[in-house]
PDB file of N, CA and C in Angstrom:
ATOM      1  N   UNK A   1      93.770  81.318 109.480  1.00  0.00           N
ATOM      2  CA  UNK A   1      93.442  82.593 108.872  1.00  0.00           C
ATOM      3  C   UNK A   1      92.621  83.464 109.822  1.00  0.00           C
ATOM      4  N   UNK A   2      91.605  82.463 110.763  1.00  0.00           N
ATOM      5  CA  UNK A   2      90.962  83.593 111.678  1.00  0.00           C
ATOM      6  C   UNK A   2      91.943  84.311 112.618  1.00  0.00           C
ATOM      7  N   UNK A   3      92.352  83.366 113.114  1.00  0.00           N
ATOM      8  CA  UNK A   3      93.906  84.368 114.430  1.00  0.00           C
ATOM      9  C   UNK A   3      94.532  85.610 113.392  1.00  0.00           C
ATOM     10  N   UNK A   4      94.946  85.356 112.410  1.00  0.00           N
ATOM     11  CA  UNK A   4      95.452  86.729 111.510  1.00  0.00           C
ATOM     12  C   UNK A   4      94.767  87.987 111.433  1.00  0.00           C
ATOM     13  N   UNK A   5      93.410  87.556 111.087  1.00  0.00           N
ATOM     14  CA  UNK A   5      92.368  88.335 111.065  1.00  0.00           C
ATOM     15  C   UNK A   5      91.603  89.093 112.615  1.00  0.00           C
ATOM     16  N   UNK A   6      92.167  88.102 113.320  1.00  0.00           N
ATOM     17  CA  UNK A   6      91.812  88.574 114.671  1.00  0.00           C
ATOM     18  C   UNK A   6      92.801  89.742 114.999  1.00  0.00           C
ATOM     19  N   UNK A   7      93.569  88.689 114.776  1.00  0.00           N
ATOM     20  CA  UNK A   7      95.134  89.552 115.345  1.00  0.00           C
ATOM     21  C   UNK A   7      95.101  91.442 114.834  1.00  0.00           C
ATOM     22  N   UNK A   8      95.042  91.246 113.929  1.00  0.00           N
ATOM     23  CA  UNK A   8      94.994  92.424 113.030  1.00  0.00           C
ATOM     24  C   UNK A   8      94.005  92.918 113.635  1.00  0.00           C
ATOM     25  N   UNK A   9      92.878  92.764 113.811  1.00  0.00           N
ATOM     26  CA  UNK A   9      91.800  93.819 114.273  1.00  0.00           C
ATOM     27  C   UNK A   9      91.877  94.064 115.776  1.00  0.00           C
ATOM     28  N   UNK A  10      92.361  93.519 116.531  1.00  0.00           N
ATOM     29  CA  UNK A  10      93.271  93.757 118.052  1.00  0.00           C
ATOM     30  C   UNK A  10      94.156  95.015 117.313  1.00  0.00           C
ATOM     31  N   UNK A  11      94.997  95.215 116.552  1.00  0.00           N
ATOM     32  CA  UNK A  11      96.154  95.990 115.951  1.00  0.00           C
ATOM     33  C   UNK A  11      95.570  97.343 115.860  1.00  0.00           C
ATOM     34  N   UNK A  12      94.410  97.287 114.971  1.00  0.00           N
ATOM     35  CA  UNK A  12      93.820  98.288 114.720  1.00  0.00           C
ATOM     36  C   UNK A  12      92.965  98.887 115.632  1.00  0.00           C
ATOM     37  N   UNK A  13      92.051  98.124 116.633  1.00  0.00           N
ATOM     38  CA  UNK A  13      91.145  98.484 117.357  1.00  0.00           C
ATOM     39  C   UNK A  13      92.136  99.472 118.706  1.00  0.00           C
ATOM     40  N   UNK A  14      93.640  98.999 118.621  1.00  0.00           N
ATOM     41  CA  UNK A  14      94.662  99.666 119.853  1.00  0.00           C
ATOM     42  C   UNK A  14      94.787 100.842 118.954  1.00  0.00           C
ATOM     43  N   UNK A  15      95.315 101.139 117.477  1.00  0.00           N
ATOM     44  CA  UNK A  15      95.727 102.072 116.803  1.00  0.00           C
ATOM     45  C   UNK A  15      94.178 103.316 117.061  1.00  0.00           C
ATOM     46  N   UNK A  16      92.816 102.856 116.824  1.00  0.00           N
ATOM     47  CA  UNK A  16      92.122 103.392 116.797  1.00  0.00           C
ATOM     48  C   UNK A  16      92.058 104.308 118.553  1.00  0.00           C
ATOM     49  N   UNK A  17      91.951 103.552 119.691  1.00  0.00           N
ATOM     50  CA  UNK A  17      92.188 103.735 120.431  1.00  0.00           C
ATOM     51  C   UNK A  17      93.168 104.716 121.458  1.00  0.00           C
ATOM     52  N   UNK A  18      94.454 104.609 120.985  1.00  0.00           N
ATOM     53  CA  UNK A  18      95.413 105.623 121.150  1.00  0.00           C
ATOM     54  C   UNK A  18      95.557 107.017 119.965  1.00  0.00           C
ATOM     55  N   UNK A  19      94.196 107.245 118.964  1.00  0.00           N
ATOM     56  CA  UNK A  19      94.570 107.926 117.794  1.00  0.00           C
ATOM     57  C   UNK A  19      93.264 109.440 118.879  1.00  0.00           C
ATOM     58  N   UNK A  20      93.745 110.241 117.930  1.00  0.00           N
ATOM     59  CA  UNK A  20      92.708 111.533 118.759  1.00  0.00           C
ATOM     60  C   UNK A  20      92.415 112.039 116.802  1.00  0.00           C
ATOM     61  N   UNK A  21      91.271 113.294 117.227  1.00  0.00           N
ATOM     62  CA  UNK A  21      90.883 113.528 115.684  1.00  0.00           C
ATOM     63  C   UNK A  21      91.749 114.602 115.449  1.00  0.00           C
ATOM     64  N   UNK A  22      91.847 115.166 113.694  1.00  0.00           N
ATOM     65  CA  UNK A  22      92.645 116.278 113.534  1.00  0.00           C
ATOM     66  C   UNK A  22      91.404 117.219 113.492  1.00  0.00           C
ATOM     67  N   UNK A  23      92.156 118.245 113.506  1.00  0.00           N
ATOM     68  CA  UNK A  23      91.208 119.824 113.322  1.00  0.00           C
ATOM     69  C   UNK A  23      92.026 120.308 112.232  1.00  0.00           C
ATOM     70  N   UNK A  24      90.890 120.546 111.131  1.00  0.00           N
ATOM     71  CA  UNK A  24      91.714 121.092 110.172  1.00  0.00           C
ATOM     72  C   UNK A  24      92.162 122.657 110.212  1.00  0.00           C
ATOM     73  N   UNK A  25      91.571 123.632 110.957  1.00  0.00           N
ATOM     74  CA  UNK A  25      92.115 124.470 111.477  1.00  0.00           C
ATOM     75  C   UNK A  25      94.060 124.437 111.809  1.00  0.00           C
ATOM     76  N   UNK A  26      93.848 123.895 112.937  1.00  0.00           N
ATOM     77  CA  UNK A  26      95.017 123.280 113.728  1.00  0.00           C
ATOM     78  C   UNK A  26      96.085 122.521 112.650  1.00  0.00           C
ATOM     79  N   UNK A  27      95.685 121.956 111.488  1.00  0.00           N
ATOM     80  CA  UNK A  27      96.473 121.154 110.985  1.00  0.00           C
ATOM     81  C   UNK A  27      96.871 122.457 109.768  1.00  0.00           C
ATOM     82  N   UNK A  28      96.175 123.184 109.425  1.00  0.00           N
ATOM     83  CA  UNK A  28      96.776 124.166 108.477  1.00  0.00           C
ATOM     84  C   UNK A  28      97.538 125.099 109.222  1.00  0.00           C
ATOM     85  N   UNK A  29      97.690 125.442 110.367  1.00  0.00           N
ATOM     86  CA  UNK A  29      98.509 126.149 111.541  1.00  0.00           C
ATOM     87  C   UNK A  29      99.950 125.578 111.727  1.00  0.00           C
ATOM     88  N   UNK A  30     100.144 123.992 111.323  1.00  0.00           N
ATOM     89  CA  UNK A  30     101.544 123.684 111.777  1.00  0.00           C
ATOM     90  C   UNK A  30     102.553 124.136 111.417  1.00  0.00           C
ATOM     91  N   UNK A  31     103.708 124.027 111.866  1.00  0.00           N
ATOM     92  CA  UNK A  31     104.881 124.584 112.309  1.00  0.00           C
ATOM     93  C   UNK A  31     105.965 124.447 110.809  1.00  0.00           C
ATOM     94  N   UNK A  32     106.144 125.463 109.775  1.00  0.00           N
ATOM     95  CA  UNK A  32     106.336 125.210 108.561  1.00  0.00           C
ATOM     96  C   UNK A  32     108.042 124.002 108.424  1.00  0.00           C
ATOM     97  N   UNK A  33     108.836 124.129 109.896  1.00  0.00           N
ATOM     98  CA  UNK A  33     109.735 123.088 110.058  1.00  0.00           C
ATOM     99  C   UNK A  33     109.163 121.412 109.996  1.00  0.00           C
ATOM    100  N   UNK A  34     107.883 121.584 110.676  1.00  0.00           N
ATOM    101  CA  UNK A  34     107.113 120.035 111.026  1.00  0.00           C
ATOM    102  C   UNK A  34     106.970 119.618 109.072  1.00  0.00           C
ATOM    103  N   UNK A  35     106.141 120.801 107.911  1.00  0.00           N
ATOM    104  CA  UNK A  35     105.593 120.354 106.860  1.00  0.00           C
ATOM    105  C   UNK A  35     106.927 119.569 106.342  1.00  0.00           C
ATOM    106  N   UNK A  36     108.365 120.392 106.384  1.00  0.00           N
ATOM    107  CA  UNK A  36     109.321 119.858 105.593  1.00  0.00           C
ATOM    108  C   UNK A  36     109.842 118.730 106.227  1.00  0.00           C
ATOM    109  N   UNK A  37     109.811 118.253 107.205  1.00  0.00           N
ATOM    110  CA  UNK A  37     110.225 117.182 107.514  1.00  0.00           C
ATOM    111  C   UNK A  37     108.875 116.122 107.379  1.00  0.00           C
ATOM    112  N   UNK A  38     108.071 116.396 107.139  1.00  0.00           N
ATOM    113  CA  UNK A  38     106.487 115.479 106.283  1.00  0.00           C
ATOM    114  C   UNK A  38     107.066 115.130 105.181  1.00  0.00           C
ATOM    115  N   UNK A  39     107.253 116.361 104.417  1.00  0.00           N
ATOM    116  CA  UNK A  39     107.656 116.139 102.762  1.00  0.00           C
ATOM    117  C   UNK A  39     108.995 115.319 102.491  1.00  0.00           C
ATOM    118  N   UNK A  40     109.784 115.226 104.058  1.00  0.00           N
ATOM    119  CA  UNK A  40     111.105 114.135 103.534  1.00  0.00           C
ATOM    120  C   UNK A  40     110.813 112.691 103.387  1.00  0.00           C
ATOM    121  N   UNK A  41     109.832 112.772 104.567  1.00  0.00           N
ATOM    122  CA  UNK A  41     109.357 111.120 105.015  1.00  0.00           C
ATOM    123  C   UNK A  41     108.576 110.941 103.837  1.00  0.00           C
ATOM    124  N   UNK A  42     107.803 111.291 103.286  1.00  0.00           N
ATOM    125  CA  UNK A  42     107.130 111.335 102.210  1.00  0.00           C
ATOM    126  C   UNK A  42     107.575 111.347 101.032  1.00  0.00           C
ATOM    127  N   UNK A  43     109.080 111.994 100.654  1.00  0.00           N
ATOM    128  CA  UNK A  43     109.957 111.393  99.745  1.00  0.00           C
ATOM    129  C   UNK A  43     110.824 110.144  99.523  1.00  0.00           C
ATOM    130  N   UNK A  44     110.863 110.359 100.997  1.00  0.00           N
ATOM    131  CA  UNK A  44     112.140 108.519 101.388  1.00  0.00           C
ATOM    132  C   UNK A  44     111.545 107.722 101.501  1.00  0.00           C
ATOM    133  N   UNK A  45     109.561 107.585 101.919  1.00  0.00           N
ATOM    134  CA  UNK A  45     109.327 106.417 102.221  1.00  0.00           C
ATOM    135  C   UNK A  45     109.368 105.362 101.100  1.00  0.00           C
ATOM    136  N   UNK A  46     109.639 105.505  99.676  1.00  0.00           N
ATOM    137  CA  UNK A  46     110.116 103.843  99.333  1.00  0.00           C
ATOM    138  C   UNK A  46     111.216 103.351  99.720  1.00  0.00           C
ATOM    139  N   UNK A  47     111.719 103.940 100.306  1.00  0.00           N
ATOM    140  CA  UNK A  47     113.194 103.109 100.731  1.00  0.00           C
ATOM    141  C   UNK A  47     113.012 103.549 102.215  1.00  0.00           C
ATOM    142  N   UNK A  48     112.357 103.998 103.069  1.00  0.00           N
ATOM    143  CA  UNK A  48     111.785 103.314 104.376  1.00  0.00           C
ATOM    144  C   UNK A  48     111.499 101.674 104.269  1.00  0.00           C
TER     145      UNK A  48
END
């Protein structure tokens, strides 16, 4: 159970690592093509 637990926080500590912050400015600015393709993934993901 510890290697899982390890493992996983290796996972996250890379995710944290390669992640940058949002600006909510910047994030209410996006590109109204980018929102609708949000809102698909966001509809399909139970069957992702």
């Amino acid at each position: 159970m510890r290697v899982l637990a390890s493992d996983l926080a290796c996972v996250q500590d890379d995710y944290i690592a390669r992640s940058r912050l949002l600006d909510g400015k910047r994030w209410a600015k996006r590109a109204w093509w980018q929102r609708i393709v949000e809102r698909l993934f966001y509809f399909f993901s139970p069957l992702l």
